[in-house]
Protein backbone atom coordinates (compact mmCIF):
# COMPACT_ATOMS: atom_id res chain seq x y z
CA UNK A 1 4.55 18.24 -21.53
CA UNK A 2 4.75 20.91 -24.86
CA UNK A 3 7.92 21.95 -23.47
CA UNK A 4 9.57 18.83 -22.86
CA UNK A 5 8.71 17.31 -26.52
CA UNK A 6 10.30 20.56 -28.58
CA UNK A 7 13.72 19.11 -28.28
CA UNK A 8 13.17 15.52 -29.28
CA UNK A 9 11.02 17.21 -32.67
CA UNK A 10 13.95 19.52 -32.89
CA UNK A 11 16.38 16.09 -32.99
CA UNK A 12 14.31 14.00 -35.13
CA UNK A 13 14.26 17.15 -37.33
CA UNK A 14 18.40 17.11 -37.09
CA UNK A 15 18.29 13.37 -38.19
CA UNK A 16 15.85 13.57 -40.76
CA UNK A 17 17.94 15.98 -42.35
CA UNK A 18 21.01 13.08 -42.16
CA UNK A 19 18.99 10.73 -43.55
CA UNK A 20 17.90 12.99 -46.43
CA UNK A 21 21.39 13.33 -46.93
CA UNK A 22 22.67 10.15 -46.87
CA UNK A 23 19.86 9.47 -49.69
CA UNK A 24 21.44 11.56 -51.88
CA UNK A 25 25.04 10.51 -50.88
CA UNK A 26 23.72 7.66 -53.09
CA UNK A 27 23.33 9.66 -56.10
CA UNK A 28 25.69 12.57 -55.55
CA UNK A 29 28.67 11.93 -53.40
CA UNK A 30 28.35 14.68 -50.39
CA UNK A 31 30.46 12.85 -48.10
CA UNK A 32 33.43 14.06 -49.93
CA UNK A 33 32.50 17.40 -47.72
CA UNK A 34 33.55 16.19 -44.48
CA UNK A 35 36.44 16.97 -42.27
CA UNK A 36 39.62 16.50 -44.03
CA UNK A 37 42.06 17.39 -41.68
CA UNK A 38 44.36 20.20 -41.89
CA UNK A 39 42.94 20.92 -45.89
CA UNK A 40 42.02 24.96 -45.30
CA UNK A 41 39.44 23.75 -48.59
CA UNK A 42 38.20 21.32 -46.15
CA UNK A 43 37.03 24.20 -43.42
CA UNK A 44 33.72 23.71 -44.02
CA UNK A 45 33.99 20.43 -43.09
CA UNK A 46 33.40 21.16 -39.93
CA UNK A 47 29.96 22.59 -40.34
CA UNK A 48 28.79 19.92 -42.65
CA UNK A 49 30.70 16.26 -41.31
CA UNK A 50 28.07 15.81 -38.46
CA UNK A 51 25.50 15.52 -41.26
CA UNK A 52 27.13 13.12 -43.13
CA UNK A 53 26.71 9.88 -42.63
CA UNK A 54 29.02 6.40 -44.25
CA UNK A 55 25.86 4.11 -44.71
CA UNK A 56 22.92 3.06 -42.46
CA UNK A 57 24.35 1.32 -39.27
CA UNK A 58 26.54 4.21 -38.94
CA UNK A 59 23.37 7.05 -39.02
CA UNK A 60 21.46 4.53 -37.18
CA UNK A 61 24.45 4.23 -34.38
CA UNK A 62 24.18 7.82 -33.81
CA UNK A 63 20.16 8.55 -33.87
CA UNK A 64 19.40 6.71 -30.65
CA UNK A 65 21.97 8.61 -28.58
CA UNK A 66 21.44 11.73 -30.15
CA UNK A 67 17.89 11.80 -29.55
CA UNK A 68 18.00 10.63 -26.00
CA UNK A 69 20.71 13.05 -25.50
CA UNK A 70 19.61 16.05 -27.30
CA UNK A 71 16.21 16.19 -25.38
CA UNK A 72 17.57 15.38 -22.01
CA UNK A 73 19.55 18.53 -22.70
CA UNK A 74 16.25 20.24 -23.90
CA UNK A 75 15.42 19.67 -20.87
CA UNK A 76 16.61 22.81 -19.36
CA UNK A 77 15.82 24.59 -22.28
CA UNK A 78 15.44 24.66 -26.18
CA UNK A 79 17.79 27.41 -26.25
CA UNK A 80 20.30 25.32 -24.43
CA UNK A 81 19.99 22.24 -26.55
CA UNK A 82 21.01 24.89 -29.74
CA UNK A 83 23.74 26.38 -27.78
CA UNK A 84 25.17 22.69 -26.88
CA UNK A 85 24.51 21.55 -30.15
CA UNK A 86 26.31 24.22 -32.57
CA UNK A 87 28.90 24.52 -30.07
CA UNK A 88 29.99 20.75 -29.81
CA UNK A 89 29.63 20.76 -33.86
CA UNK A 90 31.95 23.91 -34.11
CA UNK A 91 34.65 22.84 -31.13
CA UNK A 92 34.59 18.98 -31.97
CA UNK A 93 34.47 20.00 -35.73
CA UNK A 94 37.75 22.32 -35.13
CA UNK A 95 39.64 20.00 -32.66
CA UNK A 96 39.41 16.96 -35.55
CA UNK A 97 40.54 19.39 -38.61
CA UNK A 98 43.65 20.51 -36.17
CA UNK A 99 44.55 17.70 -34.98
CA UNK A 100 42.98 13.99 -36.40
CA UNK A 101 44.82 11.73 -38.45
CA UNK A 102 45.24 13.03 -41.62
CA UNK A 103 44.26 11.32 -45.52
CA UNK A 104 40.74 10.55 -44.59
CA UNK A 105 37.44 12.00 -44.40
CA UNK A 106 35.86 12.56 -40.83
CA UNK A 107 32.17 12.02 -41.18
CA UNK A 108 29.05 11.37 -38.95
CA UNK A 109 27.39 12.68 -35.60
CA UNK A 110 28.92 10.91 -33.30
CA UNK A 111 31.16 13.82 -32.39
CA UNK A 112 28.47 15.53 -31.13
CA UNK A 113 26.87 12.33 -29.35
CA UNK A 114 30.37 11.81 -27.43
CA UNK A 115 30.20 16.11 -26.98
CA UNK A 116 26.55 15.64 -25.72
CA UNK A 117 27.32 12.82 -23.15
CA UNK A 118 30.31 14.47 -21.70
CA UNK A 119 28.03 17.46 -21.23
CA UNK A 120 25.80 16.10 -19.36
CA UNK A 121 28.05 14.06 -17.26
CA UNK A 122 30.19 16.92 -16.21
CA UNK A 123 27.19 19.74 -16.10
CA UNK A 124 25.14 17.57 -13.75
CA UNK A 125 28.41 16.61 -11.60
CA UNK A 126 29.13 20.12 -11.15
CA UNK A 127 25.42 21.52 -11.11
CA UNK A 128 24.56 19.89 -8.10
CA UNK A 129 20.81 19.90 -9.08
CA UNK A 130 19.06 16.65 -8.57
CA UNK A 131 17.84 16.50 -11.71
CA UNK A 132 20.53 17.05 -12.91
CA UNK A 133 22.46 14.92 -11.14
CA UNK A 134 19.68 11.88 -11.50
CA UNK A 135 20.51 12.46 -15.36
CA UNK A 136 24.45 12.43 -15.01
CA UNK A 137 24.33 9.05 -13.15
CA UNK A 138 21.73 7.48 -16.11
CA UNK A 139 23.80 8.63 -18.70
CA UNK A 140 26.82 6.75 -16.81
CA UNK A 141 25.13 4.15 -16.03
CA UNK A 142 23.35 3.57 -19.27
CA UNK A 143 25.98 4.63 -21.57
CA UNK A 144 29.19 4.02 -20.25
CA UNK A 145 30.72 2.10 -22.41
CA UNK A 146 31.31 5.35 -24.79
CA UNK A 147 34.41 5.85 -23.11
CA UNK A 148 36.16 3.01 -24.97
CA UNK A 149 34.68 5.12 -28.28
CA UNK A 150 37.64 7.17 -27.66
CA UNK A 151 39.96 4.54 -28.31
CA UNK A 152 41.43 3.30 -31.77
CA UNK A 153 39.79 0.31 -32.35
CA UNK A 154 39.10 0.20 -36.56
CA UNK A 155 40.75 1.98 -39.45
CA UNK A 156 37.21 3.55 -40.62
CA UNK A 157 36.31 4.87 -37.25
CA UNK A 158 36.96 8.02 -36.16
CA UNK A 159 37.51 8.03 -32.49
CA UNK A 160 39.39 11.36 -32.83
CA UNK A 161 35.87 12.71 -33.24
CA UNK A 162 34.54 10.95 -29.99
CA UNK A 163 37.73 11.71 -28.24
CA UNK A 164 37.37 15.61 -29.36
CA UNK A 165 33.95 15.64 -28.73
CA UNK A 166 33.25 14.05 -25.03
CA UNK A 167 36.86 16.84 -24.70
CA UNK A 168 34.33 19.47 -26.21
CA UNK A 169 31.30 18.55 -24.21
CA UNK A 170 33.13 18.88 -20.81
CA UNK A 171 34.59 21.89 -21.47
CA UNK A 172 30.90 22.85 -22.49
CA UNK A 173 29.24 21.27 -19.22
CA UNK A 174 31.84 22.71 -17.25
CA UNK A 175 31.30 26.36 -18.08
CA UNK A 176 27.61 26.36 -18.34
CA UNK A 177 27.43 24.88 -15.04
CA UNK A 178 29.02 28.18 -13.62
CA UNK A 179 26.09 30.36 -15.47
């Protein structure tokens, strides 16, 4: 049971962090260090955005998902939930600086929440475990409606991020389902 509760302290530790963060956005404006696409003083953007957060129904949008998506990835293992997680940051991060609309600030974890969901979708697909599969199909079922995330729908959104990011998290599922 030890095992299977790491990841989800390991995501609430992620989002406590955001929180923390958008608490002193309040005082000391640290969104101004998300993605600004194709700035090269921006770069770091990239680490930092998925931290960031606009106010609280935009950190709260993303802690639900992220938690129930982070430990279903835990699932196989702590050190896979690290792997997918920097790896959808870094990729997502990189595909938004390259190639999102430019003249605005790319903030918030949903990049990695659309990176995490196509990463399970495709790794289960293409794992052909059951348990695997058994998550793929909840994840579809339950959060389907993501895919119209990756569709313009309001200025302040970024759906290049969720775009980028389910992009990313295929990719991801794809080749650590041949491992």
């Amino acid at each position: 049971m030890q095992r299977y509760l790491k990841p989800a302290k390991h995501s609430l530790t992620i989002m406590l962090i955001c929180f923390v963060l958008l608490l002193i956005n309040g005082i000391f404006i640290v969104n101004r260090f998300g993605i600004v696409p194709r700035e090269v003083s921006h770069l770091s953007g990239i680490a930092f955005a998925p931290f960031l957060h606009g106010d609280w129904a935009h950190l709260l949008s993303n802690f639900f998902p992220f938690v129930i998506f982070s430990s279903l990835i835990g699932l196989h293992s702590l050190k896979r939930f690290w792997m997918v997680f920097i790896l959808s940051i870094l990729m997502t991060g990189s595909l938004v600086w390259l190639f999102a609309r430019g003249e605005s600030i790319h903030i918030g974890m949903s990049g990695v929440v659309y990176a995490m969901w196509g990463y399970l979708i495709v790794y289960g697909v293409l794992k052909k475990h059951f348990r695997d599969i058994i998550v793929s199909i909840l994840v579809l079922v339950l959060y389907g409606g993501l895919v119209f995330g990756v569709l313009p729908s309001a200025p302040n959104v970024s759906y290049e991020s969720h775009f980028f990011g389910a992009l990313a998290g295929g990719v991801l599922g794809y080749f650590l389902s041949k491992r």
